[in-house]
PDB file of N, CA and C in Angstrom:
ATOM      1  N   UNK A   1      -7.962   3.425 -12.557  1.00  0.00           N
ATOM      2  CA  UNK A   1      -7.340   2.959 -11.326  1.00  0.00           C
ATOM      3  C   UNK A   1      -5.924   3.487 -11.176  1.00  0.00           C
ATOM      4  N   UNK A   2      -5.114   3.641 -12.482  1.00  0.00           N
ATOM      5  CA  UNK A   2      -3.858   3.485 -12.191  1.00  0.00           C
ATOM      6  C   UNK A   2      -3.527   4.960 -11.622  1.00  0.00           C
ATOM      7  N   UNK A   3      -4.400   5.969 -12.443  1.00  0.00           N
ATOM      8  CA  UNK A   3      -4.297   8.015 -11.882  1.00  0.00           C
ATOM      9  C   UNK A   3      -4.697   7.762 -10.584  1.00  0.00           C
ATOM     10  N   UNK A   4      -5.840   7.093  -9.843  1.00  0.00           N
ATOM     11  CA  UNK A   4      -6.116   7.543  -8.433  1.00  0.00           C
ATOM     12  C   UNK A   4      -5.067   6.996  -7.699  1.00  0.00           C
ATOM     13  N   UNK A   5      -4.092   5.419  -8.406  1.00  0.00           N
ATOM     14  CA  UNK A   5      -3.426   5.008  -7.609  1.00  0.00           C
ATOM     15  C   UNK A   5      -2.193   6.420  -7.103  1.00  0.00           C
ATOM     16  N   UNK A   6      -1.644   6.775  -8.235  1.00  0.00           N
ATOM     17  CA  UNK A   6      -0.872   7.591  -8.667  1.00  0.00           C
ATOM     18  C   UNK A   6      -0.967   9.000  -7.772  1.00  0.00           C
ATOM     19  N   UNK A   7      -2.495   9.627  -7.845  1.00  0.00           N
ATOM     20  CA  UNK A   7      -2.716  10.802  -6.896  1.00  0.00           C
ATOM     21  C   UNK A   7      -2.957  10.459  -5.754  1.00  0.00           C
ATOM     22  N   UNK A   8      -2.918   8.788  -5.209  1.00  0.00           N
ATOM     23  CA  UNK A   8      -3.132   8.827  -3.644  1.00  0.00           C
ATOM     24  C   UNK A   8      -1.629   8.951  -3.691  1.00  0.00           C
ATOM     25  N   UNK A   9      -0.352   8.346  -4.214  1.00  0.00           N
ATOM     26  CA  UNK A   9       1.350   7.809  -4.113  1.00  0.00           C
ATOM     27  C   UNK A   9       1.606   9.527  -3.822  1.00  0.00           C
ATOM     28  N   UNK A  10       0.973  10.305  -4.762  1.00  0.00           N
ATOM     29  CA  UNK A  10       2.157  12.062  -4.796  1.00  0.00           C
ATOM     30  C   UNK A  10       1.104  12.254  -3.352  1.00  0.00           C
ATOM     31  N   UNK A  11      -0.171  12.091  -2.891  1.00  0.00           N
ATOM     32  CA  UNK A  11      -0.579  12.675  -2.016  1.00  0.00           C
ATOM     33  C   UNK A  11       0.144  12.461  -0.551  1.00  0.00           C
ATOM     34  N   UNK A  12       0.582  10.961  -0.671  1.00  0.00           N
ATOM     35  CA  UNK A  12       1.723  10.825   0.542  1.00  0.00           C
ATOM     36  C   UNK A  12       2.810  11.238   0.414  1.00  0.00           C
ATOM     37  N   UNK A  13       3.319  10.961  -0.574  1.00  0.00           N
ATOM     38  CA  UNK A  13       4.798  12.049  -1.031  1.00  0.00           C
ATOM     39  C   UNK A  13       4.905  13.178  -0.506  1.00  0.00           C
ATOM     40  N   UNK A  14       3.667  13.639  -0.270  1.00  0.00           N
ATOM     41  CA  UNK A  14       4.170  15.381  -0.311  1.00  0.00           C
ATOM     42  C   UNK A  14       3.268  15.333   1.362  1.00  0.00           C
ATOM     43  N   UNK A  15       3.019  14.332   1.862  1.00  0.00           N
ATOM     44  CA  UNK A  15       2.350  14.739   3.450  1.00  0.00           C
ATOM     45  C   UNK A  15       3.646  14.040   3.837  1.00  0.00           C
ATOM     46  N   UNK A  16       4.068  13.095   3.472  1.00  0.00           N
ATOM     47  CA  UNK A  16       5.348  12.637   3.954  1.00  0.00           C
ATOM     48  C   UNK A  16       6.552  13.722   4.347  1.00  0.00           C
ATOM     49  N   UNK A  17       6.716  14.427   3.261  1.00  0.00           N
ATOM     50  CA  UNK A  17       7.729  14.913   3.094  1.00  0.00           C
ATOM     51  C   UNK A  17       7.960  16.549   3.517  1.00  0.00           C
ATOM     52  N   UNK A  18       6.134  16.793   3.896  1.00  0.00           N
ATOM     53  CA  UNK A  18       6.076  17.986   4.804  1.00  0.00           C
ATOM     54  C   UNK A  18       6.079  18.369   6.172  1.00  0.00           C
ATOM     55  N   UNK A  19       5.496  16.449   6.724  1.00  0.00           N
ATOM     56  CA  UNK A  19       6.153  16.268   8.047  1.00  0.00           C
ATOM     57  C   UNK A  19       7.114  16.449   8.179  1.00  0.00           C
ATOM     58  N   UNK A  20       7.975  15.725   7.507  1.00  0.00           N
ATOM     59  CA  UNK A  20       9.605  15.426   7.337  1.00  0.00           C
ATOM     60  C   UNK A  20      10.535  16.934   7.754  1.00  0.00           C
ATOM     61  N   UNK A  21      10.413  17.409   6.775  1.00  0.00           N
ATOM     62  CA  UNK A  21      10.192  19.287   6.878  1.00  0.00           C
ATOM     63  C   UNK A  21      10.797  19.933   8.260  1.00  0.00           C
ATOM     64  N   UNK A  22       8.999  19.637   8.747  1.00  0.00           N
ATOM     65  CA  UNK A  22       9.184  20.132   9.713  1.00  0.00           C
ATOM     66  C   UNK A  22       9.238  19.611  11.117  1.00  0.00           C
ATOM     67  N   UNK A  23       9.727  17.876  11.203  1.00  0.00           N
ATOM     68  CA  UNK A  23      10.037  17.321  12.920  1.00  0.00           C
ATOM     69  C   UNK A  23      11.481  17.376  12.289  1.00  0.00           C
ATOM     70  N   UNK A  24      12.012  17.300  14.131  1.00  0.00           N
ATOM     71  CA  UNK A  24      12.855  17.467  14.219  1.00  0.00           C
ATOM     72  C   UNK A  24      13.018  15.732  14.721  1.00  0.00           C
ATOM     73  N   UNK A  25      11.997  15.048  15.129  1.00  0.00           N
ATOM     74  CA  UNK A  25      12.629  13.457  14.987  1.00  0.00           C
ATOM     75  C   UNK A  25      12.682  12.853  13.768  1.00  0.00           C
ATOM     76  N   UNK A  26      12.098  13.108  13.198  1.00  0.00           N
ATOM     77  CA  UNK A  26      11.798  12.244  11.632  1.00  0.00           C
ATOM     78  C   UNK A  26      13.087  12.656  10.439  1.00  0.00           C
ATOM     79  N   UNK A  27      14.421  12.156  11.110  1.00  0.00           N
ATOM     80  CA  UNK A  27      15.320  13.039  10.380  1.00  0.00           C
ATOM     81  C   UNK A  27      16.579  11.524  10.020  1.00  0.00           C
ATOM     82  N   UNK A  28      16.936  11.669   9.004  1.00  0.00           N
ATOM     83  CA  UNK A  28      17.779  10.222   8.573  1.00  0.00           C
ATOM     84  C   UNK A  28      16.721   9.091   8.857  1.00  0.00           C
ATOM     85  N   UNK A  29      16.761   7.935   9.616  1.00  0.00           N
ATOM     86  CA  UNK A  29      16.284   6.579   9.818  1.00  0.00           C
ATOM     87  C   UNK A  29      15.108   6.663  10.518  1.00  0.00           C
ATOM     88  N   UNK A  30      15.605   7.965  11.342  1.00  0.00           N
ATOM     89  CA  UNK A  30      14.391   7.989  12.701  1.00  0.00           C
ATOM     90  C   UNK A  30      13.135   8.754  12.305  1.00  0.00           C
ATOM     91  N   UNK A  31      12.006   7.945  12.823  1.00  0.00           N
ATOM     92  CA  UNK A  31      10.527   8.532  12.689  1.00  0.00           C
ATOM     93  C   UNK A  31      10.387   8.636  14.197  1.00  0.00           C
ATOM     94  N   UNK A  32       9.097   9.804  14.073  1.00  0.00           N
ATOM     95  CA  UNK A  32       8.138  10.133  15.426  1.00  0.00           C
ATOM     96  C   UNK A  32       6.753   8.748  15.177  1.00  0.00           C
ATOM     97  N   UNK A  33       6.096   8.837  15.793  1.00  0.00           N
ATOM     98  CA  UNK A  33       5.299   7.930  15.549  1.00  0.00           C
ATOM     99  C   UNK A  33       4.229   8.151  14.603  1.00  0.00           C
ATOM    100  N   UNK A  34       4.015   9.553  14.436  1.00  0.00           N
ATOM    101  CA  UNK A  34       3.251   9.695  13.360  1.00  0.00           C
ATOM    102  C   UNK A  34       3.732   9.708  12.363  1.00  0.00           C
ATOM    103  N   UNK A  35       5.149  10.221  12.143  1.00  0.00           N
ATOM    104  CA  UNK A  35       6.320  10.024  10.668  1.00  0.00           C
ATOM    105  C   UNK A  35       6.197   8.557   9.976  1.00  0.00           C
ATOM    106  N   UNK A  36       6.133   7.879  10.704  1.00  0.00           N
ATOM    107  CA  UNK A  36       6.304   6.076  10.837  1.00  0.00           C
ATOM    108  C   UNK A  36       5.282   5.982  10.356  1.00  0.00           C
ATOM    109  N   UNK A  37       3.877   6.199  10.837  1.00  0.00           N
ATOM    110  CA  UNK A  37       2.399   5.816  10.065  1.00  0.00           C
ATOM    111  C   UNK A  37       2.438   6.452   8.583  1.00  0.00           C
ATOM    112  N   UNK A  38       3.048   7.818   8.213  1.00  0.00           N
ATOM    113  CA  UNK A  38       2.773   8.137   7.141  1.00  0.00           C
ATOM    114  C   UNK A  38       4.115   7.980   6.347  1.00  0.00           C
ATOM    115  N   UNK A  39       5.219   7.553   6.562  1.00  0.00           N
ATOM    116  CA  UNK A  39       5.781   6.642   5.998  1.00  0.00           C
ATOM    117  C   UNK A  39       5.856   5.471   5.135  1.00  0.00           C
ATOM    118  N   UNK A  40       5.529   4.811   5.986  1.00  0.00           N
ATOM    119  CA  UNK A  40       4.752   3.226   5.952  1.00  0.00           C
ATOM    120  C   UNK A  40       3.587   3.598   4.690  1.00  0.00           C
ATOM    121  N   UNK A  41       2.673   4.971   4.772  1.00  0.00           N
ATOM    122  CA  UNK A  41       1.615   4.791   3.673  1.00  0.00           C
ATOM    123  C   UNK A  41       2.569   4.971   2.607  1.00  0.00           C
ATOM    124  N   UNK A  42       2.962   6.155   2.662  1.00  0.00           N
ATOM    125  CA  UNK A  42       4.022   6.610   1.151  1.00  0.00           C
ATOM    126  C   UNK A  42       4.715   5.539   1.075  1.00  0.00           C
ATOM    127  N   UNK A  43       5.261   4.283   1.241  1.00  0.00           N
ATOM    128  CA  UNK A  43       5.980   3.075   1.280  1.00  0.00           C
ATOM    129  C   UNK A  43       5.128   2.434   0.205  1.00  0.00           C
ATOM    130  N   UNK A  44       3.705   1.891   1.493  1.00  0.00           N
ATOM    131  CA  UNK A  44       3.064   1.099   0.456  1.00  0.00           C
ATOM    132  C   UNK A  44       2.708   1.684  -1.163  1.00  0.00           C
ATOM    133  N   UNK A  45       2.147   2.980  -1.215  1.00  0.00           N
ATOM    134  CA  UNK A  45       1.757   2.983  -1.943  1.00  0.00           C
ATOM    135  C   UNK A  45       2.586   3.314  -3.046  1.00  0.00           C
ATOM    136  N   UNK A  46       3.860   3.622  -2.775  1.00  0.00           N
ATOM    137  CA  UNK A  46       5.025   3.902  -3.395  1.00  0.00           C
ATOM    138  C   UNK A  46       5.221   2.374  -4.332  1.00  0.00           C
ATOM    139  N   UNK A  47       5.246   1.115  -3.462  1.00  0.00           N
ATOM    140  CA  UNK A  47       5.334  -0.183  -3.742  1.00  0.00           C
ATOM    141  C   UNK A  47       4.490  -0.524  -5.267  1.00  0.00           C
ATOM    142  N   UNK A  48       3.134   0.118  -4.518  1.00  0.00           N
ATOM    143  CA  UNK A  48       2.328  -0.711  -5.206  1.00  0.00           C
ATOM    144  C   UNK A  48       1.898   0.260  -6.156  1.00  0.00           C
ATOM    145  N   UNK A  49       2.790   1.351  -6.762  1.00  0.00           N
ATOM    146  CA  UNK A  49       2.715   1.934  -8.124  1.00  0.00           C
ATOM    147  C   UNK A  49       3.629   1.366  -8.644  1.00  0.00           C
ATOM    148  N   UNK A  50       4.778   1.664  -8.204  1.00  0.00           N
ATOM    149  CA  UNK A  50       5.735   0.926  -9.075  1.00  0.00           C
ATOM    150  C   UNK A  50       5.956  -0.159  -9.433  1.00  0.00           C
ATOM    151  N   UNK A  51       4.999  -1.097  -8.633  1.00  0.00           N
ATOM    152  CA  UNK A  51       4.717  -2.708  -9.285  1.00  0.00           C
ATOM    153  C   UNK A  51       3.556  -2.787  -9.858  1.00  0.00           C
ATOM    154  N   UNK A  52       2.661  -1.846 -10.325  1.00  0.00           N
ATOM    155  CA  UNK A  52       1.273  -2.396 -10.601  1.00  0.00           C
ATOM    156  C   UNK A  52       0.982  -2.930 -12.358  1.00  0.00           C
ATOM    157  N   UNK A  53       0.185  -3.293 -12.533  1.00  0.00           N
ATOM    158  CA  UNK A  53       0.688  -4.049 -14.377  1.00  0.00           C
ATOM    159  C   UNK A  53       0.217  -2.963 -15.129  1.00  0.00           C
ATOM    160  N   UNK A  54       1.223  -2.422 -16.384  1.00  0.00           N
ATOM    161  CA  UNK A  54       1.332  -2.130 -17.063  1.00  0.00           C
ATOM    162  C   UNK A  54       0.516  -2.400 -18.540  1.00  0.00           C
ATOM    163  N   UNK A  55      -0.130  -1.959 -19.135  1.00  0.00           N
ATOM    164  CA  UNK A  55      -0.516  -1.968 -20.797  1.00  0.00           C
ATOM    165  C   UNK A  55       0.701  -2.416 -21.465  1.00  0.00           C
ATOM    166  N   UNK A  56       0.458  -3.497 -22.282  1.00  0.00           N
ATOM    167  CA  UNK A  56       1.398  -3.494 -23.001  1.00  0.00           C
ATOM    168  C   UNK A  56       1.314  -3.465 -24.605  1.00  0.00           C
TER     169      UNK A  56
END
């Protein structure tokens, strides 16, 4: 669970951040509306790697 969580988190990372790239709204605070939807995913899933339970 925790690798697919992990390869969905870099898979928004890097769609995130290739929109990002290349609008010219999605720049500091401001999203386009599609920036905002794939935001929001790289958010959650950003969240919910870095909180998910650990082996100890």
């Amino acid at each position: 669970m925790a690798d697919d969580l992990h390869t969905r988190y870099m898979r928004a990372t890097d769609t995130w951040n290739a929109h990002r790239a290349g609008c010219a709204t999605c720049q500091g605070g401001t999203r386009c509306e599609a920036g905002a939807r794939l935001f929001e995913r790289f958010s959650r899933l950003q969240d919910a790697y870095l909180n998910r339970p650990r082996a100890t």
